[in-house]
Protein backbone atom coordinates (compact mmCIF):
# COMPACT_ATOMS: atom_id res chain seq x y z
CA UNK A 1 98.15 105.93 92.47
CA UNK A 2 101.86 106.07 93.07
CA UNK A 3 102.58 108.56 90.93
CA UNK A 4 99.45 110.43 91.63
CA UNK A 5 100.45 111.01 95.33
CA UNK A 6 104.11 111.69 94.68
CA UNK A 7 102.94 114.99 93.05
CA UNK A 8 100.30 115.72 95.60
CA UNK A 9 102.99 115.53 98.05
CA UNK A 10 105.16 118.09 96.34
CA UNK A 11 108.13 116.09 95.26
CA UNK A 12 111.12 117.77 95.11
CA UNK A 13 114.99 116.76 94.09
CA UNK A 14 117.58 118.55 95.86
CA UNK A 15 121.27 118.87 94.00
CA UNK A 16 123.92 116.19 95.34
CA UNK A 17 127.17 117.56 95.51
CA UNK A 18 129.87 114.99 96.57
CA UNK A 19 133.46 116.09 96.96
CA UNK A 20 135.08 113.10 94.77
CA UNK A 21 135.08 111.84 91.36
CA UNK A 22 135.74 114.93 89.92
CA UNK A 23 138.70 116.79 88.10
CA UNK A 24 140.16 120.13 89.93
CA UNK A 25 137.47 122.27 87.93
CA UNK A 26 134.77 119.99 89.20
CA UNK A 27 134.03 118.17 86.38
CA UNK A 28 133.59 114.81 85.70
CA UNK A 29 132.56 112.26 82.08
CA UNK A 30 128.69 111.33 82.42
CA UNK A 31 129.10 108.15 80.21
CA UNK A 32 126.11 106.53 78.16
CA UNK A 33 122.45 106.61 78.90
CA UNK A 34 123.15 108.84 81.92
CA UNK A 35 123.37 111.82 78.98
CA UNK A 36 120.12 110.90 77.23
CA UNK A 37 117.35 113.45 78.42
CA UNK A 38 114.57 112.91 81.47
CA UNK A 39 111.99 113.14 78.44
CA UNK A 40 113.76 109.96 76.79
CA UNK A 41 113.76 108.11 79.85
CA UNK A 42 110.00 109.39 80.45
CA UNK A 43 109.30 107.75 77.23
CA UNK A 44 110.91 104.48 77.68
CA UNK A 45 108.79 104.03 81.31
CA UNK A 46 105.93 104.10 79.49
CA UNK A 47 106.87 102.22 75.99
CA UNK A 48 110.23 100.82 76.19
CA UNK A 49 111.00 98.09 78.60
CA UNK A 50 114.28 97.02 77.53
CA UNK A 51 115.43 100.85 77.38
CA UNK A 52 114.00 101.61 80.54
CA UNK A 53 115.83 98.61 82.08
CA UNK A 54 118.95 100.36 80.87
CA UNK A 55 118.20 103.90 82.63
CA UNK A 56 117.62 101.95 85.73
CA UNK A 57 120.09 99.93 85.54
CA UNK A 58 122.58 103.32 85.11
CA UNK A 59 120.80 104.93 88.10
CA UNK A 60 121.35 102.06 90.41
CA UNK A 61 125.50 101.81 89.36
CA UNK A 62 125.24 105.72 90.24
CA UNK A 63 123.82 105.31 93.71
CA UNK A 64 125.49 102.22 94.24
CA UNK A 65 129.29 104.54 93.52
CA UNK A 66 127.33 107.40 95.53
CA UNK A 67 127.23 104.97 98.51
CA UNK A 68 131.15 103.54 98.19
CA UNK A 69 132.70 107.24 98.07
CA UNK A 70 130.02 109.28 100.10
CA UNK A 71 131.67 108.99 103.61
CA UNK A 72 129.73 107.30 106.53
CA UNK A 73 127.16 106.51 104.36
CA UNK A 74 125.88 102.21 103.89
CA UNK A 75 123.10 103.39 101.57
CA UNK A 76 122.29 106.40 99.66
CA UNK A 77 118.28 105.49 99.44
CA UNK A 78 116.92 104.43 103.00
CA UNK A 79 113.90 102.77 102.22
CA UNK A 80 112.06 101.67 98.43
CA UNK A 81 113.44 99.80 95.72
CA UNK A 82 114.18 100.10 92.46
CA UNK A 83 110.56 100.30 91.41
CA UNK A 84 109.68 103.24 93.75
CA UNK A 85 113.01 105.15 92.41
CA UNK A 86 111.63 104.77 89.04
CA UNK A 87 108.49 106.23 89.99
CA UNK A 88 110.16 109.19 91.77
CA UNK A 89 112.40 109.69 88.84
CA UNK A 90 109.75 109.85 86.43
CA UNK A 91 107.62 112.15 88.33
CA UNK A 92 110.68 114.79 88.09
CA UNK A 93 111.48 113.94 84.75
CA UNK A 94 107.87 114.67 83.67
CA UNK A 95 108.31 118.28 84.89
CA UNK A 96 111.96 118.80 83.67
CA UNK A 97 112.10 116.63 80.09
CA UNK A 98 115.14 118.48 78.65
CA UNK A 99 116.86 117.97 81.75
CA UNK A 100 120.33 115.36 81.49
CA UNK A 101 119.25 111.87 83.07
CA UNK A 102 122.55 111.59 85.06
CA UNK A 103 120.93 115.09 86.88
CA UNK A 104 118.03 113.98 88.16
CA UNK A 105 119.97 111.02 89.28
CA UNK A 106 122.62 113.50 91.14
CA UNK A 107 119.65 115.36 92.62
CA UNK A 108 117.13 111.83 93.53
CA UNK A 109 120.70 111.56 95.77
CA UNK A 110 120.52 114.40 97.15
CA UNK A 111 117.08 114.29 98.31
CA UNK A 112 117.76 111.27 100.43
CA UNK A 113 121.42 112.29 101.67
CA UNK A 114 120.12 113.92 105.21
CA UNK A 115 117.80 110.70 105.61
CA UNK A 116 120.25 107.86 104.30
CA UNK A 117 121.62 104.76 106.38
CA UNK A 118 125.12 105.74 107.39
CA UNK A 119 126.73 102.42 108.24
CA UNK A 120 125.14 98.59 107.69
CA UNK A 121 121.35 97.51 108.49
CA UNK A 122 119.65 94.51 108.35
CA UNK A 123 116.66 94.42 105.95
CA UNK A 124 113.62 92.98 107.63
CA UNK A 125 110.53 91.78 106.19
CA UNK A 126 107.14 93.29 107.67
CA UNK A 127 104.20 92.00 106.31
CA UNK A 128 100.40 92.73 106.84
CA UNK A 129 98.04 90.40 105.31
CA UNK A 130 99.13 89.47 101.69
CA UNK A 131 101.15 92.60 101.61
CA UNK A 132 104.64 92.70 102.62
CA UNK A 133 107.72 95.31 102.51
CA UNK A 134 111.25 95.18 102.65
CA UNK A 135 113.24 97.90 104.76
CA UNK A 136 116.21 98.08 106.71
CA UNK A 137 116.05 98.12 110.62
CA UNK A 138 117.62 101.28 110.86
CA UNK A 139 114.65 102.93 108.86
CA UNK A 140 111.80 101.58 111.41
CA UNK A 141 114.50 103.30 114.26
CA UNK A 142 114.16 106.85 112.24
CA UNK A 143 111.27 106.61 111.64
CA UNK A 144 110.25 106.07 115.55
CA UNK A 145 112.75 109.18 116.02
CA UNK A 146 110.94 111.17 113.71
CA UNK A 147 107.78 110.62 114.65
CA UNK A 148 109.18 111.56 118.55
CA UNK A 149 110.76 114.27 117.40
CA UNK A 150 106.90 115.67 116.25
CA UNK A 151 105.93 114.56 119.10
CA UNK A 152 103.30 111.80 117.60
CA UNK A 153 104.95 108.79 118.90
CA UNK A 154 105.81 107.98 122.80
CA UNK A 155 107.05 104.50 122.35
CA UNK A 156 110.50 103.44 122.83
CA UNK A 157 112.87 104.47 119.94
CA UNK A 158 114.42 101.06 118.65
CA UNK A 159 114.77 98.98 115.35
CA UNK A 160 111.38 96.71 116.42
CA UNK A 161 107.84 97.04 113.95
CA UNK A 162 105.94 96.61 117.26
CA UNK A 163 102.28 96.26 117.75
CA UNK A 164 102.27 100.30 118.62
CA UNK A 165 103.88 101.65 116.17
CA UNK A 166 102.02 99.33 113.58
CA UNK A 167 98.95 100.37 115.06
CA UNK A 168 100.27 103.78 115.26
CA UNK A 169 100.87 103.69 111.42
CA UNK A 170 97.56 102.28 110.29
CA UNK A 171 96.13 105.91 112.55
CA UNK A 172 98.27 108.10 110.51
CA UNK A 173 97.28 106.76 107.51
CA UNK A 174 93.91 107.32 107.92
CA UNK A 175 94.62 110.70 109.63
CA UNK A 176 96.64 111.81 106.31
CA UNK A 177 94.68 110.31 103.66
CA UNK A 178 97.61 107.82 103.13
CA UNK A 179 97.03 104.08 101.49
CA UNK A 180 96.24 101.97 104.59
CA UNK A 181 98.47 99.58 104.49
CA UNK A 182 99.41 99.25 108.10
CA UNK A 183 103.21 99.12 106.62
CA UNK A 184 106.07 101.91 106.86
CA UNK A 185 105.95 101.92 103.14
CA UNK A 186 107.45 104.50 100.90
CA UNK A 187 104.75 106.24 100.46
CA UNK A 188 104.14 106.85 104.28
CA UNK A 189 108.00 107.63 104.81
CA UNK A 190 108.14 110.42 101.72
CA UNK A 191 104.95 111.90 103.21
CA UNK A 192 106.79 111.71 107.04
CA UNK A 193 109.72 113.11 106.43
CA UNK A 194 109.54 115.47 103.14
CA UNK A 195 105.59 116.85 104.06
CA UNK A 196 104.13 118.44 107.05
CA UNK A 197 101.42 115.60 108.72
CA UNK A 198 98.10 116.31 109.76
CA UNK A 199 98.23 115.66 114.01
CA UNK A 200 97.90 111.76 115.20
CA UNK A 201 95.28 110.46 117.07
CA UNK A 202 98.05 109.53 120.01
C-alpha cells in the first residue's frame, strides 16, 4: 500500500551536493555495497534479507555522516524510519536499476535537505488506538507551519499533537484519499510537503 502510494504521489529524488568529503576535483571513494546497483538492492528487498540488511545498514552510515558534516543540520531525514527509507529507496531504484546504490542514497538526501531538522528534537510518541508513530517535535511544529503557510490550519504553530490538529489530520486524510490514521505519519507528511493537497474542510 506503501509503495503503491509513493508512486501515485510522484516520488522524486533530488541530487545532494554537500561541499565536504571530497578531493579538489570533487571526487570522493564510494566503498562496498554503496557501488552495487539499485537493481541489486531491488532484488535483495524482495529475496535477500541478510543482503538487504547490508544496503540499509550502508544507507543509514551515509545519512548518519550526511548529518555530522552538513552544517546546521541534527537530522538529514525529518520524520520515518528506516523501514519507510527502504520503501522510498526501492520505489526509485525500481525506475532507475542500473543506477549506483550510493546515488540514490546522495539524492534520498537531497530530497529531504530543505525539510530536515537543523539542530536537536525530542522524539515523541503519538499514538491513536493500537497504532502509534515516532517523530520528532520539531516535525509536528513544521508541519503546523506548513499547513499555515497553505492556509489550512489556524491553530497556534508549536511542537504540541493537539486535539485540532489531530482532528485536523484525520479531515485531510479523508479529504486526500490518505490512510486514516489520525497520525502525522510519513505517508501524510510526503503527500504535505512534496504534493499539492486537495483544500481542508477548515
Amino acid at each position: 500500500m506503501f509503495v503503491r502510494l509513493l508512486f501515485l504521489l510522484g516520488f522524486q529524488l533530488l541530487l545532494f551536493n554537500p561541499a565536504f568529503a571530497v578531493d579538489e576535483k570533487g571526487q570522493f571513494a564510494v566503498r562496498t555495497i554503496g557501488l552495487q546497483t539499485c537493481g541489486r538492492y531491488v532484488d535483495a528487498k524482495n529475496t535477500d534479507a541478510a543482503t538487504l540488511a547490508a544496503f540499509l545498514g550502508w544507507a543509514d552510515g551515509y545519512l548518519t555522516a550526511s548529518n555530522q558534516f552538513t552544517q546546521k543540520t541534527y537530522d538529514m531525514i525529518p520524520w520515518g524510519n528506516t523501514s519507510y527509507l527502504a520503501t522510498l529507496l526501492d520505489a526509485y531504484c525500481k525506475k532507475y536499476k542500473d543506477e549506483r546504490f550510493y546515488i540514490a542514497v546522495n539524492k534520498l538526501a537531497g530530497t529531504f535537505l530543505k525539510n530536515r531538522i537543523q539542530s536537536r528534537s525530542k522524539l515523541i510518541e503519538v499514538t491513536e488506538g493500537k497504532h502509534k508513530i515516532i517523530i520528532y517535535s520539531a516535525t509536528i511544529a513544521k508541519l503546523k507551519t506548513k499547513l499555515k503557510e497553505m492556509g489550512l490550519f489556524k491553530g497556534s504553530v508549536d511542537e504540541k499533537y493537539d486535539a485540532k490538529l489531530r482532528k485536523f489530520v484525520g479531515e485531510f486524510q479523508k479529504d486526500n484519499g490518505l490512510p486514516l490514521t489520525y497520525l502525522p505519519d510519513p505517508v501524510l507528511l510526503h503527500y504535505l510537503f512534496y504534493q499539492k493537497p486537495a483544500a481542508s474542510r477548515n
